[in-house]
C-alpha atoms as a PDB file:
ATOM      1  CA  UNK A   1     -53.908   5.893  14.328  1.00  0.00           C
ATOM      2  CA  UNK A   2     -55.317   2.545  15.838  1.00  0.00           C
ATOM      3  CA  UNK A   3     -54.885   0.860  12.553  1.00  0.00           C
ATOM      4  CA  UNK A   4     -51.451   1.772  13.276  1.00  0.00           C
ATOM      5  CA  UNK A   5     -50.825   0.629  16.130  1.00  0.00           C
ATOM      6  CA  UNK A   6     -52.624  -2.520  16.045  1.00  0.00           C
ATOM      7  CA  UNK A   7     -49.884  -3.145  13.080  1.00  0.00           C
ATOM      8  CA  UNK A   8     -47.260  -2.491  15.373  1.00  0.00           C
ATOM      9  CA  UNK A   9     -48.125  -4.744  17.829  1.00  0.00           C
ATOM     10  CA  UNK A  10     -49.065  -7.598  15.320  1.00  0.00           C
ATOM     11  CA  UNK A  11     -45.665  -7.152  13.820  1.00  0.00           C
ATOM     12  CA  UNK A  12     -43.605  -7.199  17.495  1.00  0.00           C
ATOM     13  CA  UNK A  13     -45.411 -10.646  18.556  1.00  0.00           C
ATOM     14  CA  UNK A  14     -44.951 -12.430  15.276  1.00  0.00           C
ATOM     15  CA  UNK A  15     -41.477 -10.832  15.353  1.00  0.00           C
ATOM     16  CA  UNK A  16     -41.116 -12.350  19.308  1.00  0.00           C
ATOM     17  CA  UNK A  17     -42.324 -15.358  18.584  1.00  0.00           C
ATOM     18  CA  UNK A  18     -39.757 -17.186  16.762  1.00  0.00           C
ATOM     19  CA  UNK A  19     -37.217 -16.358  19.806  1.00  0.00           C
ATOM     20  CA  UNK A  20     -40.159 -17.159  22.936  1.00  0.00           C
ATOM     21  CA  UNK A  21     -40.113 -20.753  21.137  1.00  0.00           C
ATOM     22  CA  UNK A  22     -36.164 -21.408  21.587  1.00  0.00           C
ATOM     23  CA  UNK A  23     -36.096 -20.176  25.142  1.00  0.00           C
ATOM     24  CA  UNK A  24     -38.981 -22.675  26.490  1.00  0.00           C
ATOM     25  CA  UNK A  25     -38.746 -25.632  28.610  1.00  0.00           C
ATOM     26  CA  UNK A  26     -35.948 -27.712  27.123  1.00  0.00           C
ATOM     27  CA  UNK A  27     -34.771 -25.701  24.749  1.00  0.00           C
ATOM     28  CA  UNK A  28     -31.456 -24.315  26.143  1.00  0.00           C
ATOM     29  CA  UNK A  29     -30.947 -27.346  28.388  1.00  0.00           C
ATOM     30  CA  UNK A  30     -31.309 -30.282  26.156  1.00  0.00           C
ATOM     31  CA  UNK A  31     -31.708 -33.237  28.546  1.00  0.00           C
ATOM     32  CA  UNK A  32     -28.601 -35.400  26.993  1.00  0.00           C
ATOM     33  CA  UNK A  33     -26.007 -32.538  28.071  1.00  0.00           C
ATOM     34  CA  UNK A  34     -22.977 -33.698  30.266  1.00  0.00           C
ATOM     35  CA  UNK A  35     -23.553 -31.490  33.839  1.00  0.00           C
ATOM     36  CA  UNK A  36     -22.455 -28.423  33.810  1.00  0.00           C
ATOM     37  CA  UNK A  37     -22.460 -28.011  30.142  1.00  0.00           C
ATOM     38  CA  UNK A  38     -23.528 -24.360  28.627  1.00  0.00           C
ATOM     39  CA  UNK A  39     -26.240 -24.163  26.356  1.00  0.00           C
ATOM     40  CA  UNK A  40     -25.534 -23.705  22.653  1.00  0.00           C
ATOM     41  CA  UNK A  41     -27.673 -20.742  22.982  1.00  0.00           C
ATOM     42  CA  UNK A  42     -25.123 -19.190  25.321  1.00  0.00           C
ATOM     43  CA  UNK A  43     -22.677 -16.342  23.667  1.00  0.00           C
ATOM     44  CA  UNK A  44     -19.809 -18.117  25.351  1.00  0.00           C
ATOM     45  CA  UNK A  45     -20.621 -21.973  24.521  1.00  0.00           C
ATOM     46  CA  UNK A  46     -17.849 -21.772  21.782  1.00  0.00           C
ATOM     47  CA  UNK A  47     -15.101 -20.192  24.066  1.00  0.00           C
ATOM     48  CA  UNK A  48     -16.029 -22.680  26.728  1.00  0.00           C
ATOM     49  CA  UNK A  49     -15.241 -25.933  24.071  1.00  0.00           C
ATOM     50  CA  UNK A  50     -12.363 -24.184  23.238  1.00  0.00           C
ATOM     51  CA  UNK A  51     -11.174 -23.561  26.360  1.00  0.00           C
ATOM     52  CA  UNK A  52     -11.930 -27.515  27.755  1.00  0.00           C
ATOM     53  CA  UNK A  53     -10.433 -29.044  24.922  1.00  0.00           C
ATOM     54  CA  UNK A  54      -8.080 -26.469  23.354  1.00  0.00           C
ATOM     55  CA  UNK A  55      -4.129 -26.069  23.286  1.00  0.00           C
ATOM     56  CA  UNK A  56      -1.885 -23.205  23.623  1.00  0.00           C
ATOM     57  CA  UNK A  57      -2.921 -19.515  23.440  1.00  0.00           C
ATOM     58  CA  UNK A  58      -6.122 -20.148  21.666  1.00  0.00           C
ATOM     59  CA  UNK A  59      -7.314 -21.952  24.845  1.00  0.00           C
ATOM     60  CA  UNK A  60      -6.056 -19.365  26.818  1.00  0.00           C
ATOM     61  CA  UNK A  61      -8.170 -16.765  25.639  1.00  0.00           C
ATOM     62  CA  UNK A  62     -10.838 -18.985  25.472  1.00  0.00           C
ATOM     63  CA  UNK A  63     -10.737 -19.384  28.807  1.00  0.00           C
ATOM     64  CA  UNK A  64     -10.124 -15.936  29.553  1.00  0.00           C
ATOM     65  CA  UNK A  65     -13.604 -15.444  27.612  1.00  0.00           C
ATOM     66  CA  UNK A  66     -15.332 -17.475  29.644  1.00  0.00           C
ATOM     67  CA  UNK A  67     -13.940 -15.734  32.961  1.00  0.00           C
ATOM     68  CA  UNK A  68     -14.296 -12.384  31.941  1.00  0.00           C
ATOM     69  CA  UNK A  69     -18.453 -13.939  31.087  1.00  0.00           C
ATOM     70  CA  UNK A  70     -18.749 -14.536  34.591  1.00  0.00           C
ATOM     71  CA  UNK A  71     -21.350 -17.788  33.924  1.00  0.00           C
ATOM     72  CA  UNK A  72     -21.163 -19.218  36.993  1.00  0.00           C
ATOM     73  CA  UNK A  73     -18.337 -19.333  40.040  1.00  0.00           C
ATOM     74  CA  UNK A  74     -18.185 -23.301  38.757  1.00  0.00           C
ATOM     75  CA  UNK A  75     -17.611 -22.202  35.290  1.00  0.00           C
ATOM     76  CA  UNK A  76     -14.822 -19.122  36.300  1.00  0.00           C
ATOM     77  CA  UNK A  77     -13.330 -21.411  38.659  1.00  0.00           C
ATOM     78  CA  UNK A  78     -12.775 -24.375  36.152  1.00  0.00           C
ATOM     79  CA  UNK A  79     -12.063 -21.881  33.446  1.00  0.00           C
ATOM     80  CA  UNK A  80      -9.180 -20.633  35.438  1.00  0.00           C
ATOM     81  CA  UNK A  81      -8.331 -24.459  35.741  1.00  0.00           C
ATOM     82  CA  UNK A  82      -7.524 -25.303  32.739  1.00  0.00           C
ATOM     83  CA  UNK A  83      -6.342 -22.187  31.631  1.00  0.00           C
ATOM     84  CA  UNK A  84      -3.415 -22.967  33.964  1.00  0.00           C
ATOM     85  CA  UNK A  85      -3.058 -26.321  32.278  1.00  0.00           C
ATOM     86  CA  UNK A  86      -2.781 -24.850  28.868  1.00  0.00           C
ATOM     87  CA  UNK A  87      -0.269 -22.226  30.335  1.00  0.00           C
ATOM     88  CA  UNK A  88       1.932 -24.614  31.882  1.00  0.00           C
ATOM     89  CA  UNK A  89       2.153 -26.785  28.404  1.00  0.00           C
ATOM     90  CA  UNK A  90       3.656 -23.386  26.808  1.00  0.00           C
ATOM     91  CA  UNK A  91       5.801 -22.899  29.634  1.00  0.00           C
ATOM     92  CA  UNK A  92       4.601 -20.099  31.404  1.00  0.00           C
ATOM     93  CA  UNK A  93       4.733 -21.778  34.978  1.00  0.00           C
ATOM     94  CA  UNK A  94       4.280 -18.632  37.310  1.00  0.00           C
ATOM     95  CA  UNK A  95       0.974 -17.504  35.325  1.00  0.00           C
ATOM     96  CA  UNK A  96      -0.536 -20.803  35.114  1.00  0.00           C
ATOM     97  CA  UNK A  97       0.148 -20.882  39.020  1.00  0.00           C
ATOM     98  CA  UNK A  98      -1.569 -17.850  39.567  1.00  0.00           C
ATOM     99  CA  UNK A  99      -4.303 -19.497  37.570  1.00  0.00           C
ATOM    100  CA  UNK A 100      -4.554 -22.754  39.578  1.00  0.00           C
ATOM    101  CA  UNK A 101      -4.077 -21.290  42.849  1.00  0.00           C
ATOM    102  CA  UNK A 102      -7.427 -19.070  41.648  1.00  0.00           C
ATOM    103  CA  UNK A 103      -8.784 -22.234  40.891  1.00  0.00           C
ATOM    104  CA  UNK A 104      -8.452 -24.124  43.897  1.00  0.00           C
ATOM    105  CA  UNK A 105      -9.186 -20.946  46.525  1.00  0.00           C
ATOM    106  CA  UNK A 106     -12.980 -20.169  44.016  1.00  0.00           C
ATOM    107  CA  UNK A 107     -13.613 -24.566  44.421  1.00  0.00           C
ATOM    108  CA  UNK A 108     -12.839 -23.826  48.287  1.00  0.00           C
ATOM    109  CA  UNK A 109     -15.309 -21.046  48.303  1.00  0.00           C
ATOM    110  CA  UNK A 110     -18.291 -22.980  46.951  1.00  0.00           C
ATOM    111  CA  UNK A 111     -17.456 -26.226  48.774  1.00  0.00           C
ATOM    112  CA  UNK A 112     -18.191 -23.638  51.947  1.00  0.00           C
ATOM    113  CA  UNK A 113     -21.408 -22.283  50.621  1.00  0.00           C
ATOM    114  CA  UNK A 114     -22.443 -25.902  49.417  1.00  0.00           C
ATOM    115  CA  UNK A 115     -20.415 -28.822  51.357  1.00  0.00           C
ATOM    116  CA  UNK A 116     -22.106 -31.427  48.763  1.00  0.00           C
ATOM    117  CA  UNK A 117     -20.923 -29.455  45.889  1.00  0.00           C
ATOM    118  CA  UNK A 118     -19.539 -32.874  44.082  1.00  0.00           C
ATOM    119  CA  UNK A 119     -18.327 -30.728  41.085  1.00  0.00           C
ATOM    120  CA  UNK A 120     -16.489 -28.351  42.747  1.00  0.00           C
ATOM    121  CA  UNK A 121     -15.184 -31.482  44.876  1.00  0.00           C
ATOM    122  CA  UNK A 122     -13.972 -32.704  41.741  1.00  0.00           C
ATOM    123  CA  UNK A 123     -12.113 -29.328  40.350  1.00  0.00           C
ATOM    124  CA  UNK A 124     -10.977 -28.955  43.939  1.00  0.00           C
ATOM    125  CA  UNK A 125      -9.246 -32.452  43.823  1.00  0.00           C
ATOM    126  CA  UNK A 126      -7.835 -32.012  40.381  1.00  0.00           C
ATOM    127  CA  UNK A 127      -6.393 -28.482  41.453  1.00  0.00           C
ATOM    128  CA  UNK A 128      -4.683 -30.324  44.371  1.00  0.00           C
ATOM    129  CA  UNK A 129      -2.911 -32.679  42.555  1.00  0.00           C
ATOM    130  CA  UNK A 130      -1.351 -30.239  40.295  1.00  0.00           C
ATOM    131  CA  UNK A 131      -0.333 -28.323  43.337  1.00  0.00           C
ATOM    132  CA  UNK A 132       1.327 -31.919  44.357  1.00  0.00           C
ATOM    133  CA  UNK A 133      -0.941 -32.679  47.303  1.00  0.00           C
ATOM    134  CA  UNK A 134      -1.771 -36.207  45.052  1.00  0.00           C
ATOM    135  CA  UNK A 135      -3.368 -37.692  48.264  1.00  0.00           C
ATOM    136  CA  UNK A 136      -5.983 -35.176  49.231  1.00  0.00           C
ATOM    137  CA  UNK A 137      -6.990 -34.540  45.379  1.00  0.00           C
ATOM    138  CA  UNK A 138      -7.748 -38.000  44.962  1.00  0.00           C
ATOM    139  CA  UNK A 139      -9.683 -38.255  48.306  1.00  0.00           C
ATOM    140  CA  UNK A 140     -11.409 -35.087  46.818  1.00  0.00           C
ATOM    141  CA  UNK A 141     -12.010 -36.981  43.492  1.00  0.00           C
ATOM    142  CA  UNK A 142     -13.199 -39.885  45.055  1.00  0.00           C
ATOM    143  CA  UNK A 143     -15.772 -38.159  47.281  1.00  0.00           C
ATOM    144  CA  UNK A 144     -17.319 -36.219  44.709  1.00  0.00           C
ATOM    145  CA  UNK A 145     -17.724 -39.443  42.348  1.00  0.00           C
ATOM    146  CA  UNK A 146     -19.412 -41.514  45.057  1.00  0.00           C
ATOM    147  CA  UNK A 147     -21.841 -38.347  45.844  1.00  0.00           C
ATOM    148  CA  UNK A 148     -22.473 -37.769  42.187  1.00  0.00           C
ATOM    149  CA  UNK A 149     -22.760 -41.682  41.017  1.00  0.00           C
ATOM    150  CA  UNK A 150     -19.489 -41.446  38.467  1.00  0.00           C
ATOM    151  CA  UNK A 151     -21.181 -38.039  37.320  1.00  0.00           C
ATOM    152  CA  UNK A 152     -18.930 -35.533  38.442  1.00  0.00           C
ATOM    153  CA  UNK A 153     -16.174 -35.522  36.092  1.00  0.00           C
ATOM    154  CA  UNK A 154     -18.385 -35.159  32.813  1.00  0.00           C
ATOM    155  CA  UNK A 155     -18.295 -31.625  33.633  1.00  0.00           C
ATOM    156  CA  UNK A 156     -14.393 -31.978  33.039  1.00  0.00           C
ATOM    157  CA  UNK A 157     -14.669 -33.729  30.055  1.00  0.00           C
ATOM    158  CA  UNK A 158     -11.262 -34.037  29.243  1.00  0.00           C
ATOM    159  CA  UNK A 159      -9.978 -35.346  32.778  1.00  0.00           C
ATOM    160  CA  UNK A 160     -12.226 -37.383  34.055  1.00  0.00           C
END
Protein backbone atom coordinates (compact mmCIF):
# COMPACT_ATOMS: atom_id res chain seq x y z
CA UNK A 1 0.00 0.00 0.00
CA UNK A 2 3.02 2.45 0.60
CA UNK A 3 4.61 1.28 -2.56
CA UNK A 4 1.51 2.65 -3.85
CA UNK A 5 1.32 5.58 -2.75
CA UNK A 6 4.79 6.63 -2.92
CA UNK A 7 4.01 6.00 -6.88
CA UNK A 8 1.31 8.30 -6.70
CA UNK A 9 2.99 11.00 -5.38
CA UNK A 10 6.17 10.51 -7.61
CA UNK A 11 3.89 10.56 -10.57
CA UNK A 12 1.78 14.01 -9.38
CA UNK A 13 5.23 16.04 -8.88
CA UNK A 14 6.87 14.95 -12.09
CA UNK A 15 3.39 15.48 -13.58
CA UNK A 16 3.42 19.30 -11.71
CA UNK A 17 6.52 20.05 -12.62
CA UNK A 18 6.48 20.86 -16.17
CA UNK A 19 3.56 23.55 -15.37
CA UNK A 20 5.46 25.04 -11.73
CA UNK A 21 8.36 25.89 -14.38
CA UNK A 22 6.09 28.18 -16.79
CA UNK A 23 4.44 30.00 -13.94
CA UNK A 24 7.87 31.24 -12.20
CA UNK A 25 9.39 34.55 -12.07
CA UNK A 26 9.30 35.84 -15.63
CA UNK A 27 7.57 33.47 -17.19
CA UNK A 28 4.07 34.98 -17.77
CA UNK A 29 5.43 38.54 -17.75
CA UNK A 30 8.23 38.53 -20.18
CA UNK A 31 10.11 41.77 -19.46
CA UNK A 32 9.89 43.19 -23.29
CA UNK A 33 5.89 43.33 -23.06
CA UNK A 34 4.24 46.78 -23.92
CA UNK A 35 2.31 47.78 -20.28
CA UNK A 36 -0.60 46.42 -19.78
CA UNK A 37 -0.14 43.59 -22.11
CA UNK A 38 -1.72 39.96 -21.04
CA UNK A 39 0.43 37.15 -20.81
CA UNK A 40 0.39 34.55 -23.59
CA UNK A 41 -0.36 32.20 -20.87
CA UNK A 42 -3.66 33.97 -20.27
CA UNK A 43 -6.99 32.13 -21.81
CA UNK A 44 -7.99 35.51 -23.15
CA UNK A 45 -4.52 36.85 -24.71
CA UNK A 46 -5.96 35.91 -28.21
CA UNK A 47 -9.40 37.71 -27.76
CA UNK A 48 -7.55 40.67 -26.35
CA UNK A 49 -5.21 41.00 -29.91
CA UNK A 50 -8.22 40.56 -31.58
CA UNK A 51 -10.10 42.88 -29.97
CA UNK A 52 -7.06 45.86 -30.09
CA UNK A 53 -6.39 45.36 -33.54
CA UNK A 54 -9.48 43.70 -35.07
CA UNK A 55 -12.40 45.01 -37.42
CA UNK A 56 -16.01 44.48 -37.47
CA UNK A 57 -17.92 41.79 -35.51
CA UNK A 58 -14.95 39.61 -34.97
CA UNK A 59 -13.52 42.43 -32.77
CA UNK A 60 -16.62 42.82 -31.21
CA UNK A 61 -16.81 39.62 -29.68
CA UNK A 62 -13.41 39.72 -28.99
CA UNK A 63 -13.87 42.35 -26.95
CA UNK A 64 -16.90 41.12 -25.48
CA UNK A 65 -14.52 38.06 -24.44
CA UNK A 66 -12.33 39.98 -22.77
CA UNK A 67 -15.19 41.86 -20.71
CA UNK A 68 -17.13 39.05 -19.88
CA UNK A 69 -13.06 37.68 -18.47
CA UNK A 70 -13.15 40.38 -16.15
CA UNK A 71 -8.95 40.75 -16.25
CA UNK A 72 -8.69 43.83 -14.84
CA UNK A 73 -11.13 47.18 -14.58
CA UNK A 74 -8.14 48.65 -17.09
CA UNK A 75 -8.59 45.79 -19.37
CA UNK A 76 -12.86 45.84 -19.22
CA UNK A 77 -12.72 49.44 -19.45
CA UNK A 78 -10.46 49.62 -22.65
CA UNK A 79 -12.16 46.54 -23.95
CA UNK A 80 -15.39 48.39 -23.91
CA UNK A 81 -13.29 51.17 -25.73
CA UNK A 82 -12.61 49.87 -28.60
CA UNK A 83 -15.40 47.75 -28.87
CA UNK A 84 -17.29 51.03 -29.42
CA UNK A 85 -14.79 51.94 -32.09
CA UNK A 86 -15.32 48.78 -34.00
CA UNK A 87 -19.18 49.30 -33.55
CA UNK A 88 -19.27 52.67 -34.80
CA UNK A 89 -17.15 51.57 -38.14
CA UNK A 90 -20.25 49.07 -38.84
CA UNK A 91 -22.62 51.65 -38.07
CA UNK A 92 -24.18 50.78 -35.03
CA UNK A 93 -23.80 54.34 -33.34
CA UNK A 94 -26.22 53.97 -30.25
CA UNK A 95 -24.40 50.58 -29.10
CA UNK A 96 -20.99 51.74 -29.59
CA UNK A 97 -22.20 54.82 -27.40
CA UNK A 98 -23.32 52.75 -24.77
CA UNK A 99 -19.91 51.20 -25.06
CA UNK A 100 -17.83 54.41 -24.82
CA UNK A 101 -19.86 56.06 -22.33
CA UNK A 102 -18.96 52.57 -20.19
CA UNK A 103 -15.63 53.33 -21.09
CA UNK A 104 -15.13 56.68 -20.00
CA UNK A 105 -17.44 56.39 -16.52
CA UNK A 106 -14.94 52.64 -15.55
CA UNK A 107 -11.46 55.23 -16.60
CA UNK A 108 -13.30 57.84 -14.17
CA UNK A 109 -13.63 55.24 -11.54
CA UNK A 110 -9.98 54.20 -11.35
CA UNK A 111 -8.60 57.72 -11.90
CA UNK A 112 -10.60 58.15 -8.28
CA UNK A 113 -9.14 55.13 -6.65
CA UNK A 114 -5.62 55.97 -8.23
CA UNK A 115 -5.29 59.86 -9.32
CA UNK A 116 -1.77 58.86 -11.04
CA UNK A 117 -3.38 56.16 -12.95
CA UNK A 118 -1.50 57.44 -16.37
CA UNK A 119 -3.22 54.56 -18.32
CA UNK A 120 -6.49 55.09 -17.42
CA UNK A 121 -5.57 58.94 -18.01
CA UNK A 122 -4.87 57.93 -21.36
CA UNK A 123 -8.23 55.73 -22.15
CA UNK A 124 -10.00 58.51 -20.28
CA UNK A 125 -8.64 61.16 -22.80
CA UNK A 126 -9.19 59.04 -25.84
CA UNK A 127 -12.90 58.33 -24.64
CA UNK A 128 -13.33 62.15 -24.44
CA UNK A 129 -12.46 62.95 -27.70
CA UNK A 130 -14.78 60.57 -29.25
CA UNK A 131 -17.46 62.01 -27.07
CA UNK A 132 -16.21 65.49 -28.82
CA UNK A 133 -14.76 67.10 -25.70
CA UNK A 134 -11.22 67.23 -28.09
CA UNK A 135 -9.75 69.72 -25.50
CA UNK A 136 -10.00 67.88 -22.23
CA UNK A 137 -8.98 64.38 -23.97
CA UNK A 138 -5.92 65.80 -25.12
CA UNK A 139 -5.13 67.53 -21.75
CA UNK A 140 -5.93 63.94 -20.45
CA UNK A 141 -3.49 62.45 -23.07
CA UNK A 142 -0.94 64.76 -22.40
CA UNK A 143 -0.91 64.29 -18.61
CA UNK A 144 -0.73 60.72 -18.64
CA UNK A 145 2.33 60.77 -21.24
CA UNK A 146 4.38 63.21 -19.16
CA UNK A 147 3.59 60.94 -15.88
CA UNK A 148 4.35 57.77 -17.74
CA UNK A 149 7.58 59.10 -19.88
CA UNK A 150 5.74 58.49 -23.55
CA UNK A 151 4.68 55.01 -21.95
CA UNK A 152 1.15 55.25 -21.61
CA UNK A 153 -0.22 54.70 -24.92
CA UNK A 154 1.68 51.28 -25.62
CA UNK A 155 -1.07 49.84 -23.74
CA UNK A 156 -3.31 51.20 -26.72
CA UNK A 157 -1.26 50.00 -29.25
CA UNK A 158 -3.16 50.98 -32.04
CA UNK A 159 -3.81 54.75 -30.96
CA UNK A 160 -1.12 55.93 -29.49
Amino acid sequence: MRLLAVAAILAATLIATPALAQSGPGMSTPPTRSIGELSQLSPTHRYWEICLTGAGEEAVRACGRVIGARVSRLHTATAHYFRSVALTSMGRDERALRDLRRAYFSYVDLLFEEEDNALARYGRGLSLIRLGREAEGEEDITRARETSEGRAGEFFEISS
